[in-house]
N, C-alpha and C. Protein backbone atom coordinates (compact mmCIF):
# COMPACT_ATOMS: atom_id res chain seq x y z
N UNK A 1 89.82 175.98 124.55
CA UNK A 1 90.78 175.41 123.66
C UNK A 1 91.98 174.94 124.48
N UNK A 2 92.60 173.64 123.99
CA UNK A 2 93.40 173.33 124.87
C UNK A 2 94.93 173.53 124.13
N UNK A 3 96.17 173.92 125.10
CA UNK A 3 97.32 174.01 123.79
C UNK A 3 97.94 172.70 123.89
N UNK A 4 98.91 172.10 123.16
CA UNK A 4 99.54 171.24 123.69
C UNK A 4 100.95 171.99 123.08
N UNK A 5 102.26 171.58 124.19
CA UNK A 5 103.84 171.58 124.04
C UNK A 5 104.05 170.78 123.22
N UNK A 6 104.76 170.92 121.91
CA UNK A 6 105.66 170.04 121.17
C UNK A 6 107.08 170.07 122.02
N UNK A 7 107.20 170.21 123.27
CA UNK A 7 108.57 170.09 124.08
C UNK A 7 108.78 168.70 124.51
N UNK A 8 108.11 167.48 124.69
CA UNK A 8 108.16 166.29 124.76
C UNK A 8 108.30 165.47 123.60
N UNK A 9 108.70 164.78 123.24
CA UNK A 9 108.41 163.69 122.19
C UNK A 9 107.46 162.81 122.48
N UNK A 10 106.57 162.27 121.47
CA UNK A 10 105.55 161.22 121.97
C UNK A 10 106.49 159.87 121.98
N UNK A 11 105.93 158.72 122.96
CA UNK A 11 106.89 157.66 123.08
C UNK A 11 107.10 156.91 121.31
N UNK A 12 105.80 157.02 120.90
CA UNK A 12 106.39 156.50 119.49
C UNK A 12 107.22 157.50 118.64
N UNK A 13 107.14 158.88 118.67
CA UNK A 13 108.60 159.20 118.06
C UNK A 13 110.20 159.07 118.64
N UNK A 14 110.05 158.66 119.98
CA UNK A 14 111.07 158.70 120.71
C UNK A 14 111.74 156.92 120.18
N UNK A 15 110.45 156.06 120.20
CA UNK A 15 110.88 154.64 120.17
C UNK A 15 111.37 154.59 118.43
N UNK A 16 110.83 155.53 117.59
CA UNK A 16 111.58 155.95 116.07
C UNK A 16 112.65 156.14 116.16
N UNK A 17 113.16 156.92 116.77
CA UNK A 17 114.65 158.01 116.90
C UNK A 17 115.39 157.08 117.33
N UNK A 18 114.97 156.02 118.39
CA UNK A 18 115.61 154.98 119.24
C UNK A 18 116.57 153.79 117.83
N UNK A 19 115.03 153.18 117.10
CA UNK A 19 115.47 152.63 115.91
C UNK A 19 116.20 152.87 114.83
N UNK A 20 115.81 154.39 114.11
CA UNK A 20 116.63 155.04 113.25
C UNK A 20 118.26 154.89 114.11
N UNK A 21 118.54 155.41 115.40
CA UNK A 21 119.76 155.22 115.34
C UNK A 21 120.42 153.91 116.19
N UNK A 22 119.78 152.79 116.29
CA UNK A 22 120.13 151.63 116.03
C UNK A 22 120.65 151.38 114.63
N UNK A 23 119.74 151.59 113.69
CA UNK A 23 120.17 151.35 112.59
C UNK A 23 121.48 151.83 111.84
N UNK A 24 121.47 153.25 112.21
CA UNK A 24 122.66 153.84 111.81
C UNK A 24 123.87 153.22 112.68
N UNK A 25 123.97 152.81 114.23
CA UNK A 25 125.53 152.24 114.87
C UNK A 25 125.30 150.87 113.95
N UNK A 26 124.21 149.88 113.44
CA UNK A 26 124.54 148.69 113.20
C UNK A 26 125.38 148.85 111.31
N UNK A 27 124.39 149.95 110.60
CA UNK A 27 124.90 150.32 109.44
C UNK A 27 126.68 150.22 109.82
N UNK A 28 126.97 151.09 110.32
CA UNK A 28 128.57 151.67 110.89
C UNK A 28 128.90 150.62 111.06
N UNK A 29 128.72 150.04 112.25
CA UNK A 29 129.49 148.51 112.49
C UNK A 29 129.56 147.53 110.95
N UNK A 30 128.83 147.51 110.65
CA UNK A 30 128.75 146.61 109.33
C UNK A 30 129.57 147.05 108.54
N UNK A 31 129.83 148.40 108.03
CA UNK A 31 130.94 148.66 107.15
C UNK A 31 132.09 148.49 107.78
N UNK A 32 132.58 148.99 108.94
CA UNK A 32 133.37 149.02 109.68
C UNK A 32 134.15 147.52 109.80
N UNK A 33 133.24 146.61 109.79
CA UNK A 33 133.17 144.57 109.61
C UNK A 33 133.74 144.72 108.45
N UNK A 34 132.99 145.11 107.55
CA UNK A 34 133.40 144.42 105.94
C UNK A 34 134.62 145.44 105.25
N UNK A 35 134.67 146.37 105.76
CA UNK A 35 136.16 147.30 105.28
C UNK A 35 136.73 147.16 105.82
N UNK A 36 137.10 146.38 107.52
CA UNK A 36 138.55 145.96 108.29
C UNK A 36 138.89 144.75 107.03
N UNK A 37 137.95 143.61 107.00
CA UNK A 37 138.01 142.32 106.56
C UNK A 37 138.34 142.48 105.07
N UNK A 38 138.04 143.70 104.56
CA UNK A 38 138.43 143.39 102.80
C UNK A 38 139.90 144.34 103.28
N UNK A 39 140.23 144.78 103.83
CA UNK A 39 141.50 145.45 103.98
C UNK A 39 142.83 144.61 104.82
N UNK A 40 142.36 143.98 105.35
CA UNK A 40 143.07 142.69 105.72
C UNK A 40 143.78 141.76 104.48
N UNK A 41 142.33 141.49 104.02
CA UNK A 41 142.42 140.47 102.92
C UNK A 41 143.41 141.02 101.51
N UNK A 42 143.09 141.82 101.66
CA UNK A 42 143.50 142.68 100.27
C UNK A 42 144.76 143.38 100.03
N UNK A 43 144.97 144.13 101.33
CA UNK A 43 146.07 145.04 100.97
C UNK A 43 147.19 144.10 100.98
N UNK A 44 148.41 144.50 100.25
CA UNK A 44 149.40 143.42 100.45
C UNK A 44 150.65 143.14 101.82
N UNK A 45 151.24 142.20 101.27
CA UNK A 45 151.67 141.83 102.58
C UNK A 45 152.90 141.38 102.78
N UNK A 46 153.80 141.34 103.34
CA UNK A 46 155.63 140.91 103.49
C UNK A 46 155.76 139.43 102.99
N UNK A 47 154.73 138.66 103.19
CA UNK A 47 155.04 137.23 102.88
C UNK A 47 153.75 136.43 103.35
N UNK A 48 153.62 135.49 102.83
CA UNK A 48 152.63 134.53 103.31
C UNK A 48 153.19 133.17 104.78
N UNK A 49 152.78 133.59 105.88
CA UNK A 49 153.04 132.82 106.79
C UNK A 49 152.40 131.50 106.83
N UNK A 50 151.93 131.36 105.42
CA UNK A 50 150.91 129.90 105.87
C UNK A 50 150.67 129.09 106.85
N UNK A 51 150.98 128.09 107.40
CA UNK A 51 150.60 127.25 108.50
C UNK A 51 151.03 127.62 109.14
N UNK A 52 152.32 128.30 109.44
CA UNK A 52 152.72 129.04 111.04
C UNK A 52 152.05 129.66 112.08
N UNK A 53 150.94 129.81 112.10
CA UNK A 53 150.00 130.78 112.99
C UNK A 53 149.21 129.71 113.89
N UNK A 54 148.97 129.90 114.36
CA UNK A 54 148.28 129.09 115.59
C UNK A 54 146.82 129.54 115.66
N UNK A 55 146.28 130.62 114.57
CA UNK A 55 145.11 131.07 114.86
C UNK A 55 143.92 130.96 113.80
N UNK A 56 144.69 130.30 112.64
CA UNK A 56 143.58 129.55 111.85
C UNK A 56 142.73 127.93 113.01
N UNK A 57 143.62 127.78 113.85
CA UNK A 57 142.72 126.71 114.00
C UNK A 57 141.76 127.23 115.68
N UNK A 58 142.07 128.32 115.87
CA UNK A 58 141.45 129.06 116.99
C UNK A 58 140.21 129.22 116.50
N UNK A 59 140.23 130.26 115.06
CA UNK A 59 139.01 130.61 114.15
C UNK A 59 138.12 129.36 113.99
N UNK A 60 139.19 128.34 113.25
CA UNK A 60 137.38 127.21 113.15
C UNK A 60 137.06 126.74 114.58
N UNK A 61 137.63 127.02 115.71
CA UNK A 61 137.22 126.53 116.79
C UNK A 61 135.85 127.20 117.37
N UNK A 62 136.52 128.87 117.26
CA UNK A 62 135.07 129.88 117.45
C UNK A 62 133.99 129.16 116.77
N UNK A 63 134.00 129.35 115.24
CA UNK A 63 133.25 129.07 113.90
C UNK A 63 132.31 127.84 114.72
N UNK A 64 132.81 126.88 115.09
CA UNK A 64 132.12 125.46 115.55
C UNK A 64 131.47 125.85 116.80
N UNK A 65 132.00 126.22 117.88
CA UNK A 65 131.70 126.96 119.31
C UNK A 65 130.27 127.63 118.81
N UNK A 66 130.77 128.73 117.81
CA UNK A 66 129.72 129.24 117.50
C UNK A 66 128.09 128.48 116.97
N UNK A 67 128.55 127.88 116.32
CA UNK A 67 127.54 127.03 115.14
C UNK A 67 126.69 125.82 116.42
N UNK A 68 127.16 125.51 116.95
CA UNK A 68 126.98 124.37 118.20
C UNK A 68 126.02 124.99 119.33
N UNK A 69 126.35 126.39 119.36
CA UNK A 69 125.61 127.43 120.50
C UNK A 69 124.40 127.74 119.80
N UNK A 70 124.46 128.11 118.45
CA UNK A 70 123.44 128.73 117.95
C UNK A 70 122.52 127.72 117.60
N UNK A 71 122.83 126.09 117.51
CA UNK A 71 122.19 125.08 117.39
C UNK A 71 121.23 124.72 118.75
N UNK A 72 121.95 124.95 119.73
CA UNK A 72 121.62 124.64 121.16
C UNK A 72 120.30 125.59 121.40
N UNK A 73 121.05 127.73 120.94
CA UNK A 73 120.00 128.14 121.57
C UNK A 73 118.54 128.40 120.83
N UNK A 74 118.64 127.61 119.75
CA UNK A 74 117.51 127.19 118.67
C UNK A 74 116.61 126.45 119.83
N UNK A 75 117.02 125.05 120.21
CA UNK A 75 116.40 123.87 120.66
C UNK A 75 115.89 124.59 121.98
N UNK A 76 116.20 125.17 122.53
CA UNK A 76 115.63 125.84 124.17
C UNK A 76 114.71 127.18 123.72
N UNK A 77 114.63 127.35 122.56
CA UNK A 77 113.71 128.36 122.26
C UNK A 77 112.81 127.58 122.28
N UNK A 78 112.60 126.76 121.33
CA UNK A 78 111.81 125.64 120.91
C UNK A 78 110.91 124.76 122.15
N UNK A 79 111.47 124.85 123.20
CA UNK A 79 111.49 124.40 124.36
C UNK A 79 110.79 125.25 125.38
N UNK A 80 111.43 126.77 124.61
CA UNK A 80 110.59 127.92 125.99
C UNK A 80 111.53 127.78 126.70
N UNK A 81 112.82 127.64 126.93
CA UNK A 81 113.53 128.02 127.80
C UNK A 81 114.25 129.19 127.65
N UNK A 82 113.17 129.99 127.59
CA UNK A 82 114.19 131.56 126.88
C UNK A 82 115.00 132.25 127.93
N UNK A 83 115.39 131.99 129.09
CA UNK A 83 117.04 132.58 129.89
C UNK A 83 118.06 131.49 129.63
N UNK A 84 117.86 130.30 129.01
CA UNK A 84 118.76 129.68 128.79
C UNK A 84 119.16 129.74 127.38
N UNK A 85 117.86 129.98 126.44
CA UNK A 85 118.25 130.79 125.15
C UNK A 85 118.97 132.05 124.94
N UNK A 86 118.49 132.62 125.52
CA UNK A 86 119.29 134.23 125.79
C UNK A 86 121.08 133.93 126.06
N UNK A 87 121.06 132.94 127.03
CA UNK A 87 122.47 132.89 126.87
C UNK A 87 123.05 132.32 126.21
N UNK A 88 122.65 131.48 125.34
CA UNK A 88 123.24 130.61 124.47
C UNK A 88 123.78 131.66 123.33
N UNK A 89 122.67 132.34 122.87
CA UNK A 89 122.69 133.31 121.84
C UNK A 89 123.85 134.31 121.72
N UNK A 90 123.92 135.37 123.11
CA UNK A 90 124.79 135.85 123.77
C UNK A 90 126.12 135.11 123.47
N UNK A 91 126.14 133.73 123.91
CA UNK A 91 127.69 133.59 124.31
C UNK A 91 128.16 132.82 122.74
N UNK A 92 127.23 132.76 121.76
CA UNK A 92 126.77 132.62 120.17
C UNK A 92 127.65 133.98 119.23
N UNK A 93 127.02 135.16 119.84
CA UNK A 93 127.53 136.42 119.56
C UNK A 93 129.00 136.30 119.82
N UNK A 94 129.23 136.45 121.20
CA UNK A 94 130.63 136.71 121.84
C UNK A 94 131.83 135.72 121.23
N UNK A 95 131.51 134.50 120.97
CA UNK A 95 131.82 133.67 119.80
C UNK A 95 132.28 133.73 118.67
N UNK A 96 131.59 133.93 118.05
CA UNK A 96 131.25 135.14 116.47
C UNK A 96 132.10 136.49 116.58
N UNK A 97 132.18 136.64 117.91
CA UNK A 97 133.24 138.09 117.68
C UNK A 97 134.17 137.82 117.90
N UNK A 98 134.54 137.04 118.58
CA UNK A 98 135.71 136.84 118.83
C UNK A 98 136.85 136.09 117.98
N UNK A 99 135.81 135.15 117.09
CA UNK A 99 136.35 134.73 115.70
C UNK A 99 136.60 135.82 114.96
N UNK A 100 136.06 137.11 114.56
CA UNK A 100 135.89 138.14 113.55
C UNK A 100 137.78 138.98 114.34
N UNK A 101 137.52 139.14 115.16
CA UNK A 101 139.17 139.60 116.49
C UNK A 101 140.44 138.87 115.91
N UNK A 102 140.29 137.20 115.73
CA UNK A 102 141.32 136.63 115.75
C UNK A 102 141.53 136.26 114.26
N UNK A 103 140.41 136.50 113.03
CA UNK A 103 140.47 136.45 111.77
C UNK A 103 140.95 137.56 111.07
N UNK A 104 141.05 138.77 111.75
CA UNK A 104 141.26 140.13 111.42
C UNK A 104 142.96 140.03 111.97
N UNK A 105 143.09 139.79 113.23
CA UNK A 105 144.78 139.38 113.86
C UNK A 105 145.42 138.52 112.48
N UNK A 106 144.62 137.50 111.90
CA UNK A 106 145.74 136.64 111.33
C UNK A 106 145.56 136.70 110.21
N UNK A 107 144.73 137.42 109.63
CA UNK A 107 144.53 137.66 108.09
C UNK A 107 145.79 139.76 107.59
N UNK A 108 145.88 140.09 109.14
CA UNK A 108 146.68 141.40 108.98
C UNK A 108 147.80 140.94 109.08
N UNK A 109 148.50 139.85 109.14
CA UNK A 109 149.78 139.57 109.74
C UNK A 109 150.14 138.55 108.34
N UNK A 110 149.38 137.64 107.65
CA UNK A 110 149.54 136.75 106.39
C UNK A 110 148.49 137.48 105.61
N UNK A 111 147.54 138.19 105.34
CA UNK A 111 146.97 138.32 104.10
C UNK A 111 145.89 137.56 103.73
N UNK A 112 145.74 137.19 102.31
CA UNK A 112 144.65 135.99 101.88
C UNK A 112 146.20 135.16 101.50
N UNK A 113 145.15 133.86 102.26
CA UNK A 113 146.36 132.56 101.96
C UNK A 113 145.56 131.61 100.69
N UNK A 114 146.36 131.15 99.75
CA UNK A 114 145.96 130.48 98.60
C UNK A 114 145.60 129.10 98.98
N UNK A 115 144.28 128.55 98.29
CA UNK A 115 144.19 127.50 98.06
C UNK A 115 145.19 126.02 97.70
N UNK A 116 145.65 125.32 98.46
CA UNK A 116 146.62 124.37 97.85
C UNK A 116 146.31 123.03 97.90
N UNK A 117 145.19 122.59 98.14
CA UNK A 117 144.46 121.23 98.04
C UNK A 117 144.51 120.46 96.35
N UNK A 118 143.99 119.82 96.82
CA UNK A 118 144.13 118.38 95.37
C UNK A 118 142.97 119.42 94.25
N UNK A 119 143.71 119.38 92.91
CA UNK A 119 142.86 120.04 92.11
C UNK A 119 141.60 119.35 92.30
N UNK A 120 140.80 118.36 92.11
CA UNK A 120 139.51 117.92 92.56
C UNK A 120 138.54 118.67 93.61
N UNK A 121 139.21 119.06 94.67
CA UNK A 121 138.81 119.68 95.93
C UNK A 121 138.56 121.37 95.67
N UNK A 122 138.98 122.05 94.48
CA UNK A 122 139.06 123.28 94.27
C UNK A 122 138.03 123.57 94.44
N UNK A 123 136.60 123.28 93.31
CA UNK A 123 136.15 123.74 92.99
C UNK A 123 134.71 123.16 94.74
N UNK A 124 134.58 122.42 94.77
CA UNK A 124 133.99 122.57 96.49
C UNK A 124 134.56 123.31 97.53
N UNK A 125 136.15 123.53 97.41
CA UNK A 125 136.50 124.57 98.15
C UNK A 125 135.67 126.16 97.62
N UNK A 126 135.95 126.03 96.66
CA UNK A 126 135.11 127.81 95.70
C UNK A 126 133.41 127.56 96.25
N UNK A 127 133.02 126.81 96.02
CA UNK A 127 131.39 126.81 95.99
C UNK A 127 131.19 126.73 97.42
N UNK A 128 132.19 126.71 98.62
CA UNK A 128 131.44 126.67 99.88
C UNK A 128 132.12 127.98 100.46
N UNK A 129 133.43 128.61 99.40
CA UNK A 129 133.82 129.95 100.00
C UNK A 129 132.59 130.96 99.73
N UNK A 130 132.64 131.00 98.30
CA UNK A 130 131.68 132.19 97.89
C UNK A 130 130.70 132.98 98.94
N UNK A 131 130.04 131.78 98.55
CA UNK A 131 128.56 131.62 99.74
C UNK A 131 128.87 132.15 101.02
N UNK A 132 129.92 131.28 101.80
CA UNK A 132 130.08 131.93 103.05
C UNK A 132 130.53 133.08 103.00
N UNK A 133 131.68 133.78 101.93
CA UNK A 133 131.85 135.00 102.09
C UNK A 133 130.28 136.52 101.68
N UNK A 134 130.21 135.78 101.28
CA UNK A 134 128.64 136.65 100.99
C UNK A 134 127.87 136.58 102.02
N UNK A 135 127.14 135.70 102.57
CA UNK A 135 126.86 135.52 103.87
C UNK A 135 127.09 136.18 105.23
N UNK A 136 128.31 135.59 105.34
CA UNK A 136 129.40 136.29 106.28
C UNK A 136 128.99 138.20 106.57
N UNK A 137 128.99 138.32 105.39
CA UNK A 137 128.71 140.15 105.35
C UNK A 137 127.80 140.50 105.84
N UNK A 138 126.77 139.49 105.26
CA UNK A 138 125.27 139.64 105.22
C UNK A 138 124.81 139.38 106.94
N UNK A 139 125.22 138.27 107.01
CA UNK A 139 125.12 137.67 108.79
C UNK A 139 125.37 139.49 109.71
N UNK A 140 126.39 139.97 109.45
CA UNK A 140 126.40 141.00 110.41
C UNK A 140 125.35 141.73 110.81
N UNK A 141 124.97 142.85 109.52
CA UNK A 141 123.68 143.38 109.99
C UNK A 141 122.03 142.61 110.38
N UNK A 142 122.57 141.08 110.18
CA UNK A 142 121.28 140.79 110.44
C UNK A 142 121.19 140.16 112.21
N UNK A 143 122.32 139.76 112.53
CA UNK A 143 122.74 139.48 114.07
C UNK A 143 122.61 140.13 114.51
N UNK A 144 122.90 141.60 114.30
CA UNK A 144 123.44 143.29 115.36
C UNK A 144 121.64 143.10 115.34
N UNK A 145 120.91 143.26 114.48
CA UNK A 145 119.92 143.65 114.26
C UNK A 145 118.69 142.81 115.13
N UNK A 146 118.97 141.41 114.70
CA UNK A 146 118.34 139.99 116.09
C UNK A 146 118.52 140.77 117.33
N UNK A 147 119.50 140.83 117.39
CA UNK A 147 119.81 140.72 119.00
C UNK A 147 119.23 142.35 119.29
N UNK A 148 119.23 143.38 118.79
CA UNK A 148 119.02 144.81 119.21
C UNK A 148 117.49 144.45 119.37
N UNK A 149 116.55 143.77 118.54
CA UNK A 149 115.57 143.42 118.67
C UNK A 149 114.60 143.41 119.69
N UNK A 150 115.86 141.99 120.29
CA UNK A 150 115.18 141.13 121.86
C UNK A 150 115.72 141.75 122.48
N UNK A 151 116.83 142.61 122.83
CA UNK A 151 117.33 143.58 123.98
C UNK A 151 116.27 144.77 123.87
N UNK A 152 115.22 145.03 123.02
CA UNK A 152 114.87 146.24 123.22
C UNK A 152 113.01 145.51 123.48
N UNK A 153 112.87 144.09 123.60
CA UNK A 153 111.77 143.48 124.05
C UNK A 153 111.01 142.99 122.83
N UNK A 154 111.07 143.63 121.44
CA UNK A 154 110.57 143.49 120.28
C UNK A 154 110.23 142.29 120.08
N UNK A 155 110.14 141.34 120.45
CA UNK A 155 110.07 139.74 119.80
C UNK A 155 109.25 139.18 118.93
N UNK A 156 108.23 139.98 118.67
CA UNK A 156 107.49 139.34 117.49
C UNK A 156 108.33 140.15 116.47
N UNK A 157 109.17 141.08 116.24
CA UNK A 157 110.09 141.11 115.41
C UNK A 157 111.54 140.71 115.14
N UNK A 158 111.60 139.91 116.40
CA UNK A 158 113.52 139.24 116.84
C UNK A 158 112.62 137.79 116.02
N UNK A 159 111.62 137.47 116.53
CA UNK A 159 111.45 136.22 116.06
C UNK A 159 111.34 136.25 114.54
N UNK A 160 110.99 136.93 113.87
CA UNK A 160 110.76 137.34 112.46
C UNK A 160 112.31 137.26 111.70
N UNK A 161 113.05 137.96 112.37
CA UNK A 161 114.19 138.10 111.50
C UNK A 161 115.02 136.97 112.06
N UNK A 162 114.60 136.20 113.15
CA UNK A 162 115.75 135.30 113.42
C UNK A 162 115.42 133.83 113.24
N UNK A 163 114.18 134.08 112.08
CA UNK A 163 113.66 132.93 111.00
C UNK A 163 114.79 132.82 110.18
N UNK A 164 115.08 134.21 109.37
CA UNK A 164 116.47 134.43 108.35
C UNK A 164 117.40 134.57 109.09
N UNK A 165 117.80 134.72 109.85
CA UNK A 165 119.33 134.96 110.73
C UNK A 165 119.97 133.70 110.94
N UNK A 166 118.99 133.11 111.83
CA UNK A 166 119.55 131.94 112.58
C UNK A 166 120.21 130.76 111.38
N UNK A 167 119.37 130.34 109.96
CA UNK A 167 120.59 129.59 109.03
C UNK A 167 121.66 130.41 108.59
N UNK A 168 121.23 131.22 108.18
CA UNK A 168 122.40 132.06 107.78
C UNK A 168 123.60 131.88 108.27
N UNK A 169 123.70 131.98 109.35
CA UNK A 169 124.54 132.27 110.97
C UNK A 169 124.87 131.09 110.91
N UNK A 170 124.31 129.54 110.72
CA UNK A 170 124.60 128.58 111.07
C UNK A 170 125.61 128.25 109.87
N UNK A 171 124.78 128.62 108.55
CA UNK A 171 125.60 128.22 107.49
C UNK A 171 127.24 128.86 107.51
N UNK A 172 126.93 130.13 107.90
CA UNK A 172 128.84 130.76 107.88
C UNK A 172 129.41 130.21 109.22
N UNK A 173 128.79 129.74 110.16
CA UNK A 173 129.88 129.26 111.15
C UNK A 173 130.40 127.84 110.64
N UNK A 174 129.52 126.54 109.83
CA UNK A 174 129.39 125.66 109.30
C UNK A 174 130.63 125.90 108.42
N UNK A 175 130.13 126.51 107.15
CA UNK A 175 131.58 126.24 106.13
C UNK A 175 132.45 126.70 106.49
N UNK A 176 132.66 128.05 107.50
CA UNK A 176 133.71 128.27 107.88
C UNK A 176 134.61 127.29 108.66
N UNK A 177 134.39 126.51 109.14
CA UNK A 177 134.84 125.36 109.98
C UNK A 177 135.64 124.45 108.56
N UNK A 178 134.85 124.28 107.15
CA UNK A 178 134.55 122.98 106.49
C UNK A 178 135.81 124.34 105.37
N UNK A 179 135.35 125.61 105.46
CA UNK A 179 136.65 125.92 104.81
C UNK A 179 138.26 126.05 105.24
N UNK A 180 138.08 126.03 106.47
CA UNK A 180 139.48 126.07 107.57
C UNK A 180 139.94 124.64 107.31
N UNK A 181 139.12 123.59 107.29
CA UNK A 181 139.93 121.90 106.33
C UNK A 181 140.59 121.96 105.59
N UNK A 182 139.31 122.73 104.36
CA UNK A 182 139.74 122.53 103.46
C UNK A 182 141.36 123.30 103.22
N UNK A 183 141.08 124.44 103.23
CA UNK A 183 142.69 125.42 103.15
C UNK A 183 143.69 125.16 104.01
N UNK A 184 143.25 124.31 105.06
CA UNK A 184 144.91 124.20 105.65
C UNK A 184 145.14 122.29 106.27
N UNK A 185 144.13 122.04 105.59
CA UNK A 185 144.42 120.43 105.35
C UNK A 185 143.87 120.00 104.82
N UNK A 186 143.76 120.33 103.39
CA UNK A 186 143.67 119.89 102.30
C UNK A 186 144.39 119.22 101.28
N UNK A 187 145.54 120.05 101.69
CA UNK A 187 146.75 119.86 100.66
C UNK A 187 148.31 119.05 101.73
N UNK A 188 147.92 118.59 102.79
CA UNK A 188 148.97 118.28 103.05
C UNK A 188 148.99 116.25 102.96
């Protein structure tokens, strides 16, 4: 009779434990995203600095940077150029965060700033916020999640989810750009 040690883990419970707590830092990060950003937005604030900030137009700059990269590292996938995809993606991410850094800086310092465009423009301003703000949320855990994917070699499952990721991602860097017009030159 032979014994065996339960003192090892087999590699597939180990590569479980690995995922389960992927899931749990990306869970965390995700709330951590959407409770800085509704606490920004929400709590109140000394005054509305409207156009004074220099960092609404930083944000749609990321937003586009972003949207332009993630367009690029689409086409070199497509291509098989996956170290030139990898970085596109990467510097896609770093992008994306760094917009989320400087939207969190200028949304804690002014708050939510009001719509002041031509009544006509309202309601396309509303129908391209919504979306992106829903999105937006949604985009997090599904990016953390892409990318933990292909860093951990998975790719017939990075490629799976970054069927749904990649518009997603495109669409909130997109209106975000087309909502940064609209709200701060819209109305002038």
């Amino acid at each position: 009779m032979t014994e065996t040690t339960p003192l090892a883990p087999s590699t597939a419970e180990a590569a479980a434990a690995t995922e389960r707590l992927a899931a749990l830092v990306i869970g965390a990060l995700t709330a951590i995203v959407i409770g800085g950003v509704a606490l920004v937005i929400y709590v109140p604030h000394g005054g509305h600095a409207g156009g004074s900030s220099w960092l609404p137009e930083i944000n749609a700059s990321l937003n586009g940077t972003a949207a332009v990269l993630l367009g690029t590292g689409y086409v070199l996938i497509r291509r098989r150029r996956i170290a030139a995809h990898r970085t596109c993606m990467i510097a896609a991410f770093a992008a994306s965060s760094l917009f989320l850094i400087t939207y969190l800086i200028h949304h804690a310092r002014v708050g939510s700033v009001p719509f002041h465009g031509a009544a006509w423009l309202r309601p396309v301003y509303f129908g391209l916020l919504v979306p992106h703000i829903v999105l937006a949320a949604l985009v997090v855990p599904l990016a953390l999640t892409t990318i933990h994917r292909a860093w951990r070699g998975r790719f017939d499952r990075h490629r799976r989810l970054a069927r749904v990721t990649l518009p997603i991602w495109l669409y909130v860097s997109v209106s975000g750009v087309l909502v940064y017009f609209l709200l701060y030159h819209s109305g002038r």
